[in-house]
C-alpha atoms as a PDB file:
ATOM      1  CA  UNK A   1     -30.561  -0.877  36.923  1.00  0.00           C
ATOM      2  CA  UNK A   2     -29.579  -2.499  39.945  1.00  0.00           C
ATOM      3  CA  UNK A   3     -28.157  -5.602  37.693  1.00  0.00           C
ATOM      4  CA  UNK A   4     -25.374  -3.029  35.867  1.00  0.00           C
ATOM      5  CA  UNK A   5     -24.733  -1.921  39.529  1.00  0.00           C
ATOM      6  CA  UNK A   6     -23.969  -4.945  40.801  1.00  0.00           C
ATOM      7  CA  UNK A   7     -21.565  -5.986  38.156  1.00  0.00           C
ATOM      8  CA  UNK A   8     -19.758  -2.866  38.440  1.00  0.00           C
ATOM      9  CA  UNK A   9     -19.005  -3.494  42.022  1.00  0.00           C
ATOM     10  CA  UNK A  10     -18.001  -6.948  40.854  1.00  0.00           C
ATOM     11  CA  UNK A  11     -14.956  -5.629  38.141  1.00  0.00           C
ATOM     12  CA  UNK A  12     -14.341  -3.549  41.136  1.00  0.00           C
ATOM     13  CA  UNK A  13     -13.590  -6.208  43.614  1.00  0.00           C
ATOM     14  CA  UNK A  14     -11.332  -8.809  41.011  1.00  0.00           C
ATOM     15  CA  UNK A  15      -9.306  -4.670  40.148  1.00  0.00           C
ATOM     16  CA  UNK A  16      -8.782  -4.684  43.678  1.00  0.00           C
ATOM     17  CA  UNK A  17      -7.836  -8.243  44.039  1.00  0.00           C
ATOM     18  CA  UNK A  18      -5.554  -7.990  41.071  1.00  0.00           C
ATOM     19  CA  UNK A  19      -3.949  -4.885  42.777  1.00  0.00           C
ATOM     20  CA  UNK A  20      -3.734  -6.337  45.736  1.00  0.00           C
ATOM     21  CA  UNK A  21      -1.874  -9.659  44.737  1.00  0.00           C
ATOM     22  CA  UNK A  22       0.624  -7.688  41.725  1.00  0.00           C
ATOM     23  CA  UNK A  23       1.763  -5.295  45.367  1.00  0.00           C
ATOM     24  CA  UNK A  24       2.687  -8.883  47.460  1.00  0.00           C
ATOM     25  CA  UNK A  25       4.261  -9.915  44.297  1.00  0.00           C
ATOM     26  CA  UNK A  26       5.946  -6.892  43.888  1.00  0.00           C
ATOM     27  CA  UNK A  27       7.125  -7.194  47.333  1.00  0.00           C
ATOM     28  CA  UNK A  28       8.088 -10.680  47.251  1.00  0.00           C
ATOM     29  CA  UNK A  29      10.653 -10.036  44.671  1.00  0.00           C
ATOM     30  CA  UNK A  30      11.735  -6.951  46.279  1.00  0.00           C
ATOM     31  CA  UNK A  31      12.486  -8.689  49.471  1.00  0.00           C
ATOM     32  CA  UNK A  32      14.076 -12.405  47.492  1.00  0.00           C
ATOM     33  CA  UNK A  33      16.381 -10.834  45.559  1.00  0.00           C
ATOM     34  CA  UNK A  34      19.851  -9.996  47.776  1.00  0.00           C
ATOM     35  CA  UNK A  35      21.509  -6.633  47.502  1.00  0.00           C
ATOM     36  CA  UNK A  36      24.665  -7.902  46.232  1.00  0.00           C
ATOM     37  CA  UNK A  37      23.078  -9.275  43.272  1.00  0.00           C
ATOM     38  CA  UNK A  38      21.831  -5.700  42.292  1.00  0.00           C
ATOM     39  CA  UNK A  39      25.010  -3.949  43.087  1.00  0.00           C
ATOM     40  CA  UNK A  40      26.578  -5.964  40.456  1.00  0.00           C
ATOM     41  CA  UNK A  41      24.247  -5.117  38.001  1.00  0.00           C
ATOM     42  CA  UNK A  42      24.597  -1.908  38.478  1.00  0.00           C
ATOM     43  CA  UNK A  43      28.278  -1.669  39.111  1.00  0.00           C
ATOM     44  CA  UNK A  44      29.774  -0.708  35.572  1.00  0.00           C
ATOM     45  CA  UNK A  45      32.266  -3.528  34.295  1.00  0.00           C
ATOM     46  CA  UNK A  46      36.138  -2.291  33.993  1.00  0.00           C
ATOM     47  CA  UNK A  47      38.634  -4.869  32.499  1.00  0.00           C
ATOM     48  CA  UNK A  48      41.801  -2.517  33.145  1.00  0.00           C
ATOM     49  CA  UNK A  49      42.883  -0.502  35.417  1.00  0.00           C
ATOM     50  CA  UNK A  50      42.425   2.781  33.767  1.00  0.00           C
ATOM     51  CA  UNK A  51      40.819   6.390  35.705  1.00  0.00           C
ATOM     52  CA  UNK A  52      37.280   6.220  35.041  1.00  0.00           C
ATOM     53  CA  UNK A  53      36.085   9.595  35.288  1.00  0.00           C
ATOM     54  CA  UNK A  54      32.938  10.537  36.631  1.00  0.00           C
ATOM     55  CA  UNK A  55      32.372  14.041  36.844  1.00  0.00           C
ATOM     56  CA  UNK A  56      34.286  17.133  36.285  1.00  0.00           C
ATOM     57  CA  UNK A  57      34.717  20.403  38.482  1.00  0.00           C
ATOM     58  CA  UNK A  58      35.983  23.383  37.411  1.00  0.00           C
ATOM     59  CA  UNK A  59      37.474  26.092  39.171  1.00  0.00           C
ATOM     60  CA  UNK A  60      39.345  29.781  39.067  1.00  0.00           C
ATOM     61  CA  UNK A  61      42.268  30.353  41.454  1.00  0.00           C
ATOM     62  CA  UNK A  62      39.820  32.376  43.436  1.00  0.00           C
ATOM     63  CA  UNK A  63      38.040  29.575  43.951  1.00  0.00           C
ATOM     64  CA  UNK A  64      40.696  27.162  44.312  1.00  0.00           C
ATOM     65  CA  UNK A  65      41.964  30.154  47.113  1.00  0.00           C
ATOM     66  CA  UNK A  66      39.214  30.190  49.440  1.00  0.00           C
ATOM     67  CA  UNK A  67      38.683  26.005  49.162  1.00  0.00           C
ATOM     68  CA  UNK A  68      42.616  25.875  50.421  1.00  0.00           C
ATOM     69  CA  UNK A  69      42.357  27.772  52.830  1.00  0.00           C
ATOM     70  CA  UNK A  70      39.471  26.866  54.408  1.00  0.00           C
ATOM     71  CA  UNK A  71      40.996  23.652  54.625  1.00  0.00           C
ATOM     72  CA  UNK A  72      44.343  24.692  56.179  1.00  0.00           C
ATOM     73  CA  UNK A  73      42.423  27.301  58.746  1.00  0.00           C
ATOM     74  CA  UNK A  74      43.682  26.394  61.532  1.00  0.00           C
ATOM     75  CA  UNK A  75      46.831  26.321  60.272  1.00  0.00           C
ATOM     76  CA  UNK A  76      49.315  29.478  60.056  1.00  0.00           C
ATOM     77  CA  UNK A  77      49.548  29.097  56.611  1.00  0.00           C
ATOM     78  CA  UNK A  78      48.422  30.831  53.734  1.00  0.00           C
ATOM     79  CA  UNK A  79      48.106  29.192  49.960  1.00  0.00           C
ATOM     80  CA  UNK A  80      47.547  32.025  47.062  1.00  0.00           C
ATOM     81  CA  UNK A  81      47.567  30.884  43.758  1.00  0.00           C
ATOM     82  CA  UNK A  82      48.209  34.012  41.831  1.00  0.00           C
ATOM     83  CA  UNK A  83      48.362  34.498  37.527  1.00  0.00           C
ATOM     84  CA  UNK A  84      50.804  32.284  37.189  1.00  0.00           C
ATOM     85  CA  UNK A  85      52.147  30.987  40.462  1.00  0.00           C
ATOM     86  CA  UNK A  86      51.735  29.612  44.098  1.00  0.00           C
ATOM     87  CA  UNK A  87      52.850  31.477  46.834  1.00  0.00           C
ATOM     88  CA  UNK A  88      52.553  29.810  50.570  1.00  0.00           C
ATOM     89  CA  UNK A  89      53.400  32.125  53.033  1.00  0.00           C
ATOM     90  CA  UNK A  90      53.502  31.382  57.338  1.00  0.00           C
ATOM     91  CA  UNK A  91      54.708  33.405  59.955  1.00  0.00           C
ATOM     92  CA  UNK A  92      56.124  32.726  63.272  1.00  0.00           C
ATOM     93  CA  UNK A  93      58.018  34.657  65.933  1.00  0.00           C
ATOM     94  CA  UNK A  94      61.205  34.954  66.819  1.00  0.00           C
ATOM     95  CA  UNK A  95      62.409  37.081  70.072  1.00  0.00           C
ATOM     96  CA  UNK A  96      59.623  39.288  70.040  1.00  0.00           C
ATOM     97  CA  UNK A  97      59.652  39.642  66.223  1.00  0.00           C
ATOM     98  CA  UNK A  98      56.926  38.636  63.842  1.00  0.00           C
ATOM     99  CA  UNK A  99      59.479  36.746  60.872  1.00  0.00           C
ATOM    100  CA  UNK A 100      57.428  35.782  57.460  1.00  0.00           C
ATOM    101  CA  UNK A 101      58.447  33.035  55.694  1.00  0.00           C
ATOM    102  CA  UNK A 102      57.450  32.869  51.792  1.00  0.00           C
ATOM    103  CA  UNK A 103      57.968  29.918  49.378  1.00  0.00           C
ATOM    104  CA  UNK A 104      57.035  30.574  45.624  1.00  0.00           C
ATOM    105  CA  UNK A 105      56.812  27.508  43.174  1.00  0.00           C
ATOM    106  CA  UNK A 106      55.514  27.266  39.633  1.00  0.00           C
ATOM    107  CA  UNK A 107      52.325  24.620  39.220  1.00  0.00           C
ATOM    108  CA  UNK A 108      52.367  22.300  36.292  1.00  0.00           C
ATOM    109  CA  UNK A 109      49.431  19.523  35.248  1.00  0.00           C
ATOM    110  CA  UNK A 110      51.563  16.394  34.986  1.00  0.00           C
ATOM    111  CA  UNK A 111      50.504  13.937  32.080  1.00  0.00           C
ATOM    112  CA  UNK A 112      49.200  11.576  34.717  1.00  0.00           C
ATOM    113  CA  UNK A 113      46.827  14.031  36.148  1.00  0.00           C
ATOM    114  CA  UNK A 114      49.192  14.828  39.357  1.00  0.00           C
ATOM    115  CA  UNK A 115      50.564  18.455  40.091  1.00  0.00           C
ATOM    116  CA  UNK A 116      54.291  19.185  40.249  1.00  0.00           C
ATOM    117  CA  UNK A 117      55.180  22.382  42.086  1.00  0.00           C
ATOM    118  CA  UNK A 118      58.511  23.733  40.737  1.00  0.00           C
ATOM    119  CA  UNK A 119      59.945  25.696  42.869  1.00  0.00           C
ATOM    120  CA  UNK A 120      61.534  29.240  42.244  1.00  0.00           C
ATOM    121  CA  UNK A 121      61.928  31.265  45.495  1.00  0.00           C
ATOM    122  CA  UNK A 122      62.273  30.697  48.608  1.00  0.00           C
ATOM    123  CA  UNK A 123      63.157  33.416  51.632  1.00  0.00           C
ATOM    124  CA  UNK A 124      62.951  33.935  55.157  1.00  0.00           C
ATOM    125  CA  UNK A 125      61.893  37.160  56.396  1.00  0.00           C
ATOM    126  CA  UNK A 126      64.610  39.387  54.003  1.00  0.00           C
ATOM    127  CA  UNK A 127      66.959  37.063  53.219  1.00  0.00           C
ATOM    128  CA  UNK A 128      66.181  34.634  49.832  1.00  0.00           C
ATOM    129  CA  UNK A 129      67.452  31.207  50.508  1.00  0.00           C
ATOM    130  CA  UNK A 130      68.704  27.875  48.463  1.00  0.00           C
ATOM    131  CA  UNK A 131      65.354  26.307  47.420  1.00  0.00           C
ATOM    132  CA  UNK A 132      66.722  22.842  46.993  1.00  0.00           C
ATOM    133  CA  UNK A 133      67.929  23.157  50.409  1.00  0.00           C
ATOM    134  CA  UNK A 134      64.885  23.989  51.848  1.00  0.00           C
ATOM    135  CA  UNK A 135      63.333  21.284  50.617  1.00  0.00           C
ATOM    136  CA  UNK A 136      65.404  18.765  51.578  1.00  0.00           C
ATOM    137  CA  UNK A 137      65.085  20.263  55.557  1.00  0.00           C
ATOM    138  CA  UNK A 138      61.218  20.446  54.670  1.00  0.00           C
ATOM    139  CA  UNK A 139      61.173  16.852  53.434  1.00  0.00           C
ATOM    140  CA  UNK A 140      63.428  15.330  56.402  1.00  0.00           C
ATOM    141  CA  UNK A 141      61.381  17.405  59.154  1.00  0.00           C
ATOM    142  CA  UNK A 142      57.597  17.353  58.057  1.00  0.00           C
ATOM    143  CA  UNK A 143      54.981  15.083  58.535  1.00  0.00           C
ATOM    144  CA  UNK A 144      53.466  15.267  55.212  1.00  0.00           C
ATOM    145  CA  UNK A 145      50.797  13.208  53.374  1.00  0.00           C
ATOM    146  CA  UNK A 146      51.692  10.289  51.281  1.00  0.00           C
ATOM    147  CA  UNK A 147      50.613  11.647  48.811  1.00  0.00           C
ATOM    148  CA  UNK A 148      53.236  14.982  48.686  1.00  0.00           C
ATOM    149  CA  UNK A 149      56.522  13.262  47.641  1.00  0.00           C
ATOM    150  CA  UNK A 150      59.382  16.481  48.406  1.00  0.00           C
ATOM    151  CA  UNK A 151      61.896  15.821  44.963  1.00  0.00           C
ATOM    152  CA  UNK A 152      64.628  18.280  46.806  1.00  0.00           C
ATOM    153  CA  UNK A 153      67.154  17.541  43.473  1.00  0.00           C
ATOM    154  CA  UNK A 154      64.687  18.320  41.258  1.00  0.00           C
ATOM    155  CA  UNK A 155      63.585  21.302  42.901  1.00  0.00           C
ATOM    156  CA  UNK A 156      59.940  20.442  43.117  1.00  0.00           C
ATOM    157  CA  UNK A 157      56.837  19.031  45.195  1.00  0.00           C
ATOM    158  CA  UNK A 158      54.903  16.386  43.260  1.00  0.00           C
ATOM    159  CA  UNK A 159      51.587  16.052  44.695  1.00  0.00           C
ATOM    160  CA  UNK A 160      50.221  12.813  43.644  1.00  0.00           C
ATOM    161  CA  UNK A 161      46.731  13.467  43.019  1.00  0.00           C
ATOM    162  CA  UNK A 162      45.749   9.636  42.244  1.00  0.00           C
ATOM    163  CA  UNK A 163      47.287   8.573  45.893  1.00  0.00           C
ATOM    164  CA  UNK A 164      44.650  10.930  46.900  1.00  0.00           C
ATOM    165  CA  UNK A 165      41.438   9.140  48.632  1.00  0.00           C
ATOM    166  CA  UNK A 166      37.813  11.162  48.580  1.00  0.00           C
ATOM    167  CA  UNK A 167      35.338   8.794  49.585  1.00  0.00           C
ATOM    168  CA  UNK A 168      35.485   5.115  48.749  1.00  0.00           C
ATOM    169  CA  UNK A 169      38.185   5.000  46.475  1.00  0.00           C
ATOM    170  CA  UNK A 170      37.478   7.665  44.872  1.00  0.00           C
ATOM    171  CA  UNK A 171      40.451   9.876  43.093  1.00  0.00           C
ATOM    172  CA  UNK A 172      41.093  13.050  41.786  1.00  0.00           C
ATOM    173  CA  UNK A 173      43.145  13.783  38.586  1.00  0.00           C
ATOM    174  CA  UNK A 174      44.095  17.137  37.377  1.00  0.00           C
ATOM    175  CA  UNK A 175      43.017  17.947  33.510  1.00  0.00           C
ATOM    176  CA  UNK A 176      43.998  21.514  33.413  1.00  0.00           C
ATOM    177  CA  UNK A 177      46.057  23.738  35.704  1.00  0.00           C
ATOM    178  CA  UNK A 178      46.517  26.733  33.544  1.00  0.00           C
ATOM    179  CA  UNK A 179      46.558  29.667  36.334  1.00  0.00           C
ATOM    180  CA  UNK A 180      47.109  32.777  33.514  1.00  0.00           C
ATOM    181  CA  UNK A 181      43.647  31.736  32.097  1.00  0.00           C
ATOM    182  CA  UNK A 182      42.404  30.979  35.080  1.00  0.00           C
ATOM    183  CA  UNK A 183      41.521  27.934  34.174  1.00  0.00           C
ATOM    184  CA  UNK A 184      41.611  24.910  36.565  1.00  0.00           C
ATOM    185  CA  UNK A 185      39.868  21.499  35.688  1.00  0.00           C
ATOM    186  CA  UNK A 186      39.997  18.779  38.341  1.00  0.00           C
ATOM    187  CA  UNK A 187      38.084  15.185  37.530  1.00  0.00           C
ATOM    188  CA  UNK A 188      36.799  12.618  40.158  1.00  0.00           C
ATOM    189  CA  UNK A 189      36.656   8.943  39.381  1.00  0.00           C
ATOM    190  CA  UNK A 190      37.740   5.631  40.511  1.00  0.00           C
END
């Protein structure tokens, strides 16, 4: 008895050994190989220059409400995408009065996956006011993004969503930008 006993504490020990060495060797190649030579292995292989989506949100302009405006908050602006336009709407005062300005454009999903705004009204308190005007005062006075080009003859706002960083070098492109069916597809990709 004590003979089958012994051996079995024997396999036990060279297991044990074997476990022991295969974790060092484990380890050892963990800690040769260099980090760089794993992030290119990993790293998917893109000849051109192309979007490369990686994933996909959607959204409905109630969502794509609230995530505006919490980014603008401290802001006296509002953004409202409504069925089938975008209103942006600020307010300031003028001797003693509250005044509302309102600006109303028309969004469109551009073929390259960047959103024109077209506008069609613009007005100041009561009175409605020469859009293309506006825009040229609005693109000679603010400091916008590089990404917002103001096209004052053309009586639009392109925002260029692929100028648009998120992350490292990540970009968004718009897919679908239909507000009536209240459908809004955005993708993120490099």
């Amino acid at each position: 008895m004590t003979g089958k006993s012994i051996n079995i504490w024997k396999w036990l020990f060279f297991i044990l050994i074997g476990a022991i060495l295969f974790f060092f060797l484990i380890l050892f190649f963990l800690v040769s190989t260099s980090k760089e030579d794993t992030d290119e292995e990993q790293a998917p292989v893109s000849d051109n220059d192309e979007f490369q989506e990686y994933f996909s949100v959607q959204l409905t302009r109630t969502q794509l409400n609230q995530l505006l405006n919490e980014q603008i908050e401290a802001e006296n602006v509002d953004i409202n995408f409504g069925e089938n336009n975008a209103r942006i709407t600020s307010g300031f005062q003028f001797m003693g009065r509250s005044i509302e300005a309102e600006m109303e454009f028309e969004p469109q999903a551009l073929e390259d996956g960047n959103i024109a705004l077209v506008q069609r009204n613009v007005s100041l308190g009561n009175f409605s006011l020469p859009g293309s005007e506006v825009l040229a005062l609005m693109d000679s006075q603010a400091d916008l993004p590089d990404y917002v080009d103001i096209q004052s003859e053309q009586g639009q706002i392109l925002i260029s969503l692929d100028q648009l960083e998120v992350g490292d070098d990540y970009h968004i492109q718009a897919d679908t930008f239909q507000l009536a069916q209240d459908d809004i597809e955005l993708s993120v990709g490099k």
